[in-house]
N, C-alpha and C. Protein backbone atom coordinates (compact mmCIF):
# COMPACT_ATOMS: atom_id res chain seq x y z
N UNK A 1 -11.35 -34.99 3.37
CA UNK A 1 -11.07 -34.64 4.75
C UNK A 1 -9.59 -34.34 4.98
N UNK A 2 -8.89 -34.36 3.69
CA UNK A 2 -7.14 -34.45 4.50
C UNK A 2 -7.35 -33.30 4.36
N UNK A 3 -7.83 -32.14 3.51
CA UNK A 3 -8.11 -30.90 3.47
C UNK A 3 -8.16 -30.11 5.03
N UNK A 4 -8.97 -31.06 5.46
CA UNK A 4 -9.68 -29.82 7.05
C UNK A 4 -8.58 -30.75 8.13
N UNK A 5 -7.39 -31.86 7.58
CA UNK A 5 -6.61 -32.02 8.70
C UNK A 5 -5.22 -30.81 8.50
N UNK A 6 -4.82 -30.60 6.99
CA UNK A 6 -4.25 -29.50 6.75
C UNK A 6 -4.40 -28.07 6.99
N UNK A 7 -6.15 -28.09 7.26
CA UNK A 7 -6.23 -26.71 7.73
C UNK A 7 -5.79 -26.45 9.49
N UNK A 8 -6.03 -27.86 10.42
CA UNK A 8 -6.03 -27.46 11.39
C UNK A 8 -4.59 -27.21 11.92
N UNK A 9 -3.92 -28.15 11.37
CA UNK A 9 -2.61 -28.55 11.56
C UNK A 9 -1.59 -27.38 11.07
N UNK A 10 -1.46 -27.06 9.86
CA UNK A 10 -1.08 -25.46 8.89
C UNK A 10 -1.49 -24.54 9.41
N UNK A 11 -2.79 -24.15 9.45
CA UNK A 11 -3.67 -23.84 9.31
C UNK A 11 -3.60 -22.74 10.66
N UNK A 12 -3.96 -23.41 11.18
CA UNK A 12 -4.81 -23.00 12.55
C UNK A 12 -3.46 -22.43 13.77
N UNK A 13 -2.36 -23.60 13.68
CA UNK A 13 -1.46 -23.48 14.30
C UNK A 13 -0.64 -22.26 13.65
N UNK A 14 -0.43 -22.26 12.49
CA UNK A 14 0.28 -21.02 11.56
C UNK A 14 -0.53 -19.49 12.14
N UNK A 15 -1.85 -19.68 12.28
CA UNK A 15 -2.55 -18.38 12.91
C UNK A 15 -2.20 -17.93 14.16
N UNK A 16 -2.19 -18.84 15.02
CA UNK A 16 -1.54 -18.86 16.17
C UNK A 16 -0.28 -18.43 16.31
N UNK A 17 0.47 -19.00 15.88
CA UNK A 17 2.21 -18.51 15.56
C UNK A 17 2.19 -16.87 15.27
N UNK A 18 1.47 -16.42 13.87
CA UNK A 18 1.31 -15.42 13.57
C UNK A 18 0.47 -14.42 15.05
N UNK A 19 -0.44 -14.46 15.51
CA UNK A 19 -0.63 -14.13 16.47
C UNK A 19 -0.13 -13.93 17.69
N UNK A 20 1.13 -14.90 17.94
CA UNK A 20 2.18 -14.57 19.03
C UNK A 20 3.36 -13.54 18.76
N UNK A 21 3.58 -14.15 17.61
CA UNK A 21 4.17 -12.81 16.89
C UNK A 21 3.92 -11.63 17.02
N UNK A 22 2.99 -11.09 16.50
CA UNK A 22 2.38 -9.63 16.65
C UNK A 22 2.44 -9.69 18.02
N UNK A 23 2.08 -10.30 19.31
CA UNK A 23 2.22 -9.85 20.43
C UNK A 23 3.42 -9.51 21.09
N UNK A 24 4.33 -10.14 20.85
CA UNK A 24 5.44 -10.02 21.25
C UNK A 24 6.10 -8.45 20.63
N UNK A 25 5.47 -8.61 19.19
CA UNK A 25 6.20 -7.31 18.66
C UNK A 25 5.74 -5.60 19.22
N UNK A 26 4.03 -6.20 19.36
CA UNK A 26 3.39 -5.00 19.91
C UNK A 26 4.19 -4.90 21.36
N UNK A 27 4.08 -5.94 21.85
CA UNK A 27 4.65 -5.59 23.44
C UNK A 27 6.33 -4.74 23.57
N UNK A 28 6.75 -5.34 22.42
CA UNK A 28 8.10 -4.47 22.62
C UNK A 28 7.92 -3.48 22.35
N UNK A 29 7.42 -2.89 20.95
CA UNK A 29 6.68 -1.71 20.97
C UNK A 29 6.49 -1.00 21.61
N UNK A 30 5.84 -1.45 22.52
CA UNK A 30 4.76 -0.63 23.78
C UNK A 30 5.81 -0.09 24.68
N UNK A 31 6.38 -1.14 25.12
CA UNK A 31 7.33 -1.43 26.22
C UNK A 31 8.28 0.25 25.87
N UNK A 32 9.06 -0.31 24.89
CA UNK A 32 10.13 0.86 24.33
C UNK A 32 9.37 2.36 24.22
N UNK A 33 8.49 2.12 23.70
CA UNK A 33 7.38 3.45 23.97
C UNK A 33 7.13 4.24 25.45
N UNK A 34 6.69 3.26 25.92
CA UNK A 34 6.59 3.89 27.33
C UNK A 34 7.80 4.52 28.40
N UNK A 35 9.09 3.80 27.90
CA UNK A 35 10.05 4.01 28.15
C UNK A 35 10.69 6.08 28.01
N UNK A 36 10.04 5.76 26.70
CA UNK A 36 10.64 7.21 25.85
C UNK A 36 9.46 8.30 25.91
N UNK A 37 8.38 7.97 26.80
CA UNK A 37 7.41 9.26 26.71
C UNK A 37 8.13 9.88 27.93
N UNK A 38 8.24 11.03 27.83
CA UNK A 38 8.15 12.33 28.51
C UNK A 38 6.94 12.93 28.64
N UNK A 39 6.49 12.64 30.45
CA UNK A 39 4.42 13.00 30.75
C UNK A 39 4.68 14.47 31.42
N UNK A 40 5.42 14.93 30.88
CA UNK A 40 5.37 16.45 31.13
C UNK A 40 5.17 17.53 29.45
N UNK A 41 5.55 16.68 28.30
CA UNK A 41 5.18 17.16 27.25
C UNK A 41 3.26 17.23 27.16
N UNK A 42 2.86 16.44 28.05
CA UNK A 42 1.42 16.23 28.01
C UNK A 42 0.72 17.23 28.84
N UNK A 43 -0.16 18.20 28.67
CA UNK A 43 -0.80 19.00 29.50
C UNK A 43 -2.15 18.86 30.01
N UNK A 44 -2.68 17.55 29.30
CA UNK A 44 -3.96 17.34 29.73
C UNK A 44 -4.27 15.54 30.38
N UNK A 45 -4.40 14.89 31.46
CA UNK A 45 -4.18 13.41 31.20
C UNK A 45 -5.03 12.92 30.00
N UNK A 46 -5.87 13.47 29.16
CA UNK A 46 -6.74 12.41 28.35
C UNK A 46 -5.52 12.14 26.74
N UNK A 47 -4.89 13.16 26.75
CA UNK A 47 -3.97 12.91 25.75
C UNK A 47 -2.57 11.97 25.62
N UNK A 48 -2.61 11.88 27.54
CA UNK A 48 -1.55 11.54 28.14
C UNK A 48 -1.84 9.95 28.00
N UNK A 49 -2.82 9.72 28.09
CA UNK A 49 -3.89 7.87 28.29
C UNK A 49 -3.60 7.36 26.79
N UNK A 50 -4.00 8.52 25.97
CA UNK A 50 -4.44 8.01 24.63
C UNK A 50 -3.32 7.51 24.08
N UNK A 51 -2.15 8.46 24.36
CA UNK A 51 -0.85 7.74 23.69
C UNK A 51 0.03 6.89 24.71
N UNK A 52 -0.51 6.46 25.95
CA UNK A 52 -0.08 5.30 27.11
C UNK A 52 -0.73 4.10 26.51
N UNK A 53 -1.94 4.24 25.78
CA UNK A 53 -2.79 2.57 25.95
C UNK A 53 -2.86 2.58 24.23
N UNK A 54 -2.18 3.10 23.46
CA UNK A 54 -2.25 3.14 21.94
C UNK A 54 -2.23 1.12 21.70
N UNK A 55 -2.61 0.38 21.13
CA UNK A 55 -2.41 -0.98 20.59
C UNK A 55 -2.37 -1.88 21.44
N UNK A 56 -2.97 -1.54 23.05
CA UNK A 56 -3.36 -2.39 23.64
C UNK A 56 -4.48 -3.03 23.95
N UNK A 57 -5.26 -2.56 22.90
CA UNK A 57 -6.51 -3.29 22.68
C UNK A 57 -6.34 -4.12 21.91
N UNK A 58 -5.12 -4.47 21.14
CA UNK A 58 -4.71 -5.27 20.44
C UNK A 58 -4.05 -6.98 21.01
N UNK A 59 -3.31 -6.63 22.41
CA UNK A 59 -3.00 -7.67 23.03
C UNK A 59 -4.10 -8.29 23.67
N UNK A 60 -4.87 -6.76 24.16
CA UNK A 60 -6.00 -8.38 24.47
C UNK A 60 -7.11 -8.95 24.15
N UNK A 61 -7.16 -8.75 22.39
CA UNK A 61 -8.08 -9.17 21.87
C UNK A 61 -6.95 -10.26 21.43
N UNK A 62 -5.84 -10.63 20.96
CA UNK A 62 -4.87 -11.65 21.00
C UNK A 62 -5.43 -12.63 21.96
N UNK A 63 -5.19 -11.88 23.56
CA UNK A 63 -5.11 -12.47 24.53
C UNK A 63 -6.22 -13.90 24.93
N UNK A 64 -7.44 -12.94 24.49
CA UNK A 64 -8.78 -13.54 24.29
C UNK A 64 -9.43 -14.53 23.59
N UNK A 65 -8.67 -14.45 22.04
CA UNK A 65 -9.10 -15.02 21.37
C UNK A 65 -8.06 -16.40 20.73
N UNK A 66 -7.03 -16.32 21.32
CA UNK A 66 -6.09 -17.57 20.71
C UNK A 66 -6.75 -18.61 21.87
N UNK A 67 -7.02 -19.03 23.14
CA UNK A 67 -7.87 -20.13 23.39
C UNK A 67 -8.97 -20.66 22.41
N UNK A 68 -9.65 -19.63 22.10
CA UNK A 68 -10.64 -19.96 21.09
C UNK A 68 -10.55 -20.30 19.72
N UNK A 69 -9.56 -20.04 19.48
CA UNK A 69 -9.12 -20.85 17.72
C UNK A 69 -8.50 -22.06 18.27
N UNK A 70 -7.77 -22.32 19.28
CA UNK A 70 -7.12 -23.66 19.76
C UNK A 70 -8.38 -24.50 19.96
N UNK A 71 -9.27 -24.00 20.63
CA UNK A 71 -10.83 -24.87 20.68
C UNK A 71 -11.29 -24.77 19.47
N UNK A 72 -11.52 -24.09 18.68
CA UNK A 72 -12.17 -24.41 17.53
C UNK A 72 -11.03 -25.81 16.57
N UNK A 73 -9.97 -25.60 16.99
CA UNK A 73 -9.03 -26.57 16.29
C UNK A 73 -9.39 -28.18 16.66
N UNK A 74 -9.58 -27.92 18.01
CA UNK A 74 -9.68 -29.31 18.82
C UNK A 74 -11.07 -29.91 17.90
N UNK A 75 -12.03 -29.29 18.05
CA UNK A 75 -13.15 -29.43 17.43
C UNK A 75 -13.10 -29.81 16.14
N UNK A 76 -12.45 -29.11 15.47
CA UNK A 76 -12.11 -29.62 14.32
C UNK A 76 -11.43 -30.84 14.01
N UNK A 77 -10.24 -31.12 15.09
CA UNK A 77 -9.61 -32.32 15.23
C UNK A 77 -10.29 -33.77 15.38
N UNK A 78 -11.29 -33.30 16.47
CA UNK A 78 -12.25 -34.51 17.00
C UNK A 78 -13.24 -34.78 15.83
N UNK A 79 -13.96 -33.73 15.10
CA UNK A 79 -14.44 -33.93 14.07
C UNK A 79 -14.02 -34.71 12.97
N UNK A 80 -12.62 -34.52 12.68
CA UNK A 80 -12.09 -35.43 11.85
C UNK A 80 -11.52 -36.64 12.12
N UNK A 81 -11.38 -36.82 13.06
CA UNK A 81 -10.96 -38.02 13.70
C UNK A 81 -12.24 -39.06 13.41
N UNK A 82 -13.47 -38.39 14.03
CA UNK A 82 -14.78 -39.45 13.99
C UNK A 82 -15.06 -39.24 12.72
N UNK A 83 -14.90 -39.02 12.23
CA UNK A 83 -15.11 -38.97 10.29
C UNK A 83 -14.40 -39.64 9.89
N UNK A 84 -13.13 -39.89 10.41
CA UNK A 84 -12.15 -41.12 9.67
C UNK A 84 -12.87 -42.72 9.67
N UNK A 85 -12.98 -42.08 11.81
CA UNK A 85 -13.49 -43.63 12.24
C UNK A 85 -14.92 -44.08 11.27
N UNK A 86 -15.96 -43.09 11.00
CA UNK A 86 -17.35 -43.78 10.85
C UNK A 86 -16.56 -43.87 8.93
N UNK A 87 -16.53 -43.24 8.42
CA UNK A 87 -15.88 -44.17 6.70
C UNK A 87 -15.38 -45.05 6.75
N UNK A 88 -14.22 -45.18 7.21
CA UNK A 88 -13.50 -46.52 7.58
C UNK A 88 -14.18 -47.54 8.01
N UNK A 89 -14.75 -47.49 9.06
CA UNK A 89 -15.83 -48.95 9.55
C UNK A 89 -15.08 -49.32 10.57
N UNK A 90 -13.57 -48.80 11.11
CA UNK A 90 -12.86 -50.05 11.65
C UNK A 90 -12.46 -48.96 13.10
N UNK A 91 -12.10 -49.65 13.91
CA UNK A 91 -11.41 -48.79 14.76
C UNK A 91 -9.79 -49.07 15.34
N UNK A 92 -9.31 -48.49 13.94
CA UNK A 92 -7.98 -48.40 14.51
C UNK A 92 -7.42 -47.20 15.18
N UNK A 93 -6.64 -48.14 16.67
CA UNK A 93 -6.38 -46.81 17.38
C UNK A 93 -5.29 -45.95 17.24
N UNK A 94 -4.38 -46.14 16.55
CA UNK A 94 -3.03 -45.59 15.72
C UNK A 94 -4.14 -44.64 15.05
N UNK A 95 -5.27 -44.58 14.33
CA UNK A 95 -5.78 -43.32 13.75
C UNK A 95 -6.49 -42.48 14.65
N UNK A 96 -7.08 -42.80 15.72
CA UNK A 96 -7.85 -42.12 16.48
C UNK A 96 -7.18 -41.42 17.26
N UNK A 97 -6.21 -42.27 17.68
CA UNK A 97 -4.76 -41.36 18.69
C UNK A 97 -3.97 -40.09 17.81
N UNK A 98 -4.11 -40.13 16.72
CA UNK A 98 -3.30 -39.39 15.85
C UNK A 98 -4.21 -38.00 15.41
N UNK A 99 -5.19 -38.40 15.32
CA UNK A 99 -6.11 -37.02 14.94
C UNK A 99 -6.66 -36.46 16.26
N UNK A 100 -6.26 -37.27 17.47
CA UNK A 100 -6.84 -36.46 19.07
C UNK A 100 -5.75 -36.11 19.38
N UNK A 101 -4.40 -36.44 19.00
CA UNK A 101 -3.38 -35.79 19.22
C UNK A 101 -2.90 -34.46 18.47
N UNK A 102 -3.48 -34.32 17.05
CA UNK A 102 -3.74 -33.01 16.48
C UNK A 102 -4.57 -32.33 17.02
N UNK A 103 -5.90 -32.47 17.91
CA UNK A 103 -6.66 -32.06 18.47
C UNK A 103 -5.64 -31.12 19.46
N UNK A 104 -5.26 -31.76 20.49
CA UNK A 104 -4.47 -31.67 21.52
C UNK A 104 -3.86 -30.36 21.49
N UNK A 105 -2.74 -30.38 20.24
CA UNK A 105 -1.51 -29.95 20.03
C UNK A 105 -2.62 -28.74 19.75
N UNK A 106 -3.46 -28.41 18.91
CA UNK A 106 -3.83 -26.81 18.47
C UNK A 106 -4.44 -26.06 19.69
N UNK A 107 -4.90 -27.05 20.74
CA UNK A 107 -5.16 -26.73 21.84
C UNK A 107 -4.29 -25.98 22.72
N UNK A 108 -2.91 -26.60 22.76
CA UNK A 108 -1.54 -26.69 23.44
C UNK A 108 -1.41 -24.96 22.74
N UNK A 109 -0.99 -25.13 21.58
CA UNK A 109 -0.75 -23.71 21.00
C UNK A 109 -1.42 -22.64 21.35
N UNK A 110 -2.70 -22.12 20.99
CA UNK A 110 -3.60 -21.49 21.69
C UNK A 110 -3.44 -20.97 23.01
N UNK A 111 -3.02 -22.26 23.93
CA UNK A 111 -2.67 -21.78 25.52
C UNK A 111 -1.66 -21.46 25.32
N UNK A 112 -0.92 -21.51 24.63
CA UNK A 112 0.65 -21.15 25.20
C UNK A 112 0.44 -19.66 23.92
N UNK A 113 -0.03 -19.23 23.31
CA UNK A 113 -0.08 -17.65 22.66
C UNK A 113 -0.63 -16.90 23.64
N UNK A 114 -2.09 -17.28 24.24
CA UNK A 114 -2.99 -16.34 25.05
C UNK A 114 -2.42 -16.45 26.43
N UNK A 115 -1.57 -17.24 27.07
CA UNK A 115 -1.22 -17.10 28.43
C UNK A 115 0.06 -16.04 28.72
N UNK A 116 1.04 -16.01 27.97
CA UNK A 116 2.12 -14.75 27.78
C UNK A 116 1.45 -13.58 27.03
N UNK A 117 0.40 -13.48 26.21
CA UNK A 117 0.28 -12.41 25.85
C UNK A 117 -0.78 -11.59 26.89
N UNK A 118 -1.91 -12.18 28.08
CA UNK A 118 -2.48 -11.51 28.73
C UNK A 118 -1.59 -11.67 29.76
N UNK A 119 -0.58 -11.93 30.24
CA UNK A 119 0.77 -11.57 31.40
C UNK A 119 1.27 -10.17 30.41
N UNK A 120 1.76 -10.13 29.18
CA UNK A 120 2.32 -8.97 28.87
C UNK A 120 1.31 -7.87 29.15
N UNK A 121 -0.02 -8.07 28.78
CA UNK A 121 -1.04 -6.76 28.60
C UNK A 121 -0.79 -6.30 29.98
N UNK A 122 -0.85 -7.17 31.15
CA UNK A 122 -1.23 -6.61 32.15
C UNK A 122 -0.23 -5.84 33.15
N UNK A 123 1.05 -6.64 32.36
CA UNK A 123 2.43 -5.55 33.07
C UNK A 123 2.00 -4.51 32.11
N UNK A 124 1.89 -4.26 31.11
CA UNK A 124 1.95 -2.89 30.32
C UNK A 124 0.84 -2.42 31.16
N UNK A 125 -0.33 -2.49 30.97
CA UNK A 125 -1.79 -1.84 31.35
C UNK A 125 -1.39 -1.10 33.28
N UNK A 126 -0.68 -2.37 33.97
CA UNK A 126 0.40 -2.11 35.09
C UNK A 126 1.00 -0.65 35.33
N UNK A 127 1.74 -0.66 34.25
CA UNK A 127 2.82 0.26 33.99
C UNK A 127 2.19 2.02 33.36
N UNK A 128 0.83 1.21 32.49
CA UNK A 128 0.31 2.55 31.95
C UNK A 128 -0.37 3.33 33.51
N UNK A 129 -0.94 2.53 34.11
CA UNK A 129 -1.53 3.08 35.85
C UNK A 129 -0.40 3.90 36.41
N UNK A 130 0.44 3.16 36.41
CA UNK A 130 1.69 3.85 37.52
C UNK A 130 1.85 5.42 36.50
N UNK A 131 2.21 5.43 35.02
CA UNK A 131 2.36 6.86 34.82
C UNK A 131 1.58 7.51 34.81
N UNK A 132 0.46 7.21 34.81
CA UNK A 132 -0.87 7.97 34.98
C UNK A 132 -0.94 8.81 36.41
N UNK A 133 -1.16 8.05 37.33
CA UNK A 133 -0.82 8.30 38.74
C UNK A 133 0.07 8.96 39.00
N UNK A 134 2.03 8.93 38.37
CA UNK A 134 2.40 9.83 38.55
C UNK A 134 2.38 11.07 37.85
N UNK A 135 1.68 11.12 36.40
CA UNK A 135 1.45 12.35 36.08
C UNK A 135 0.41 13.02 36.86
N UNK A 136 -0.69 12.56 37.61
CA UNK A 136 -1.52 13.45 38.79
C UNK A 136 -1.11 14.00 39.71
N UNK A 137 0.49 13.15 40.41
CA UNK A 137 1.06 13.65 41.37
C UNK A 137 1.76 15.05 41.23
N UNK A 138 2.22 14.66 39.80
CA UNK A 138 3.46 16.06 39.34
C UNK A 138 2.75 17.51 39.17
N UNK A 139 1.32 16.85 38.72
CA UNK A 139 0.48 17.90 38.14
C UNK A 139 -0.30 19.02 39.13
N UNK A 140 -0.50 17.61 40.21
CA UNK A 140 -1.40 18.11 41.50
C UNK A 140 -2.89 18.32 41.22
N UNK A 141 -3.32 17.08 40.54
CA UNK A 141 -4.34 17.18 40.38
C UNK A 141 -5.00 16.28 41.04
């Protein structure tokens, strides 16, 4: 079992990390991107969308899914925790506190990846509306 406390702990939280990462990077990405399009090089809006929303299906499948590896962690946490307790025989609470507190913490992570990365999607997704809208205005369509 120290195996699946290393996975959650390494493991799980390291995915997470890695996953905030990429968001942050896509978002600057995006960000700097949107910055530097010129929507008058575009003559049609569907070409204009395609390269406005490029890798933002990416933040919010991020967005979506880091709660859910933090729950699958917890789960995993609690799992190992009562696996300590029923081998052992004993109930010490220095061990039970310690593996619900790994629980906790992959939980903690999870929220804190998916809560800034669906705030970033939605200023971008925000921002992709507004040029959209004003390329209809310029266009007169």
């Amino acid at each position: 079992m120290e195996f699946l406390k290393e996975l959650v702990e390494y493991g799980m939280i390291g995915l997470l990390i890695l996953m905030s990462i990429a968001a942050v990077a896509i978002t600057v990405e995006r960000y700097m991107t949107l910055k530097k399009i010129n929507m008058n090089d575009y003559n049609d809006k569907k070409s204009l969308e395609l390269e406005l929303t490029k890798k933002l299906h990416l933040l919010a499948t991020i967005g979506s899914n880091a709660p859910y590896i933090g729950l699958l962690g917890t789960v995993l946490g609690i799992m190992l925790t009562f696996y300590t307790m029923g081998k052992e025989g004993i109930m010490d609470s220095n061990k039970i506190m310690v593996g619900l507190a790994l629980a906790m913490k992959v939980t903690a992570v999870g929220l804190g990846v998916a809560i800034p990365t669906v705030v970033f999607y939605n200023l971008l997704l925000r921002k992709v509306k507004e040029m959209l809208m004003q390329w209809d205005i310029n266009k007169g369509n």
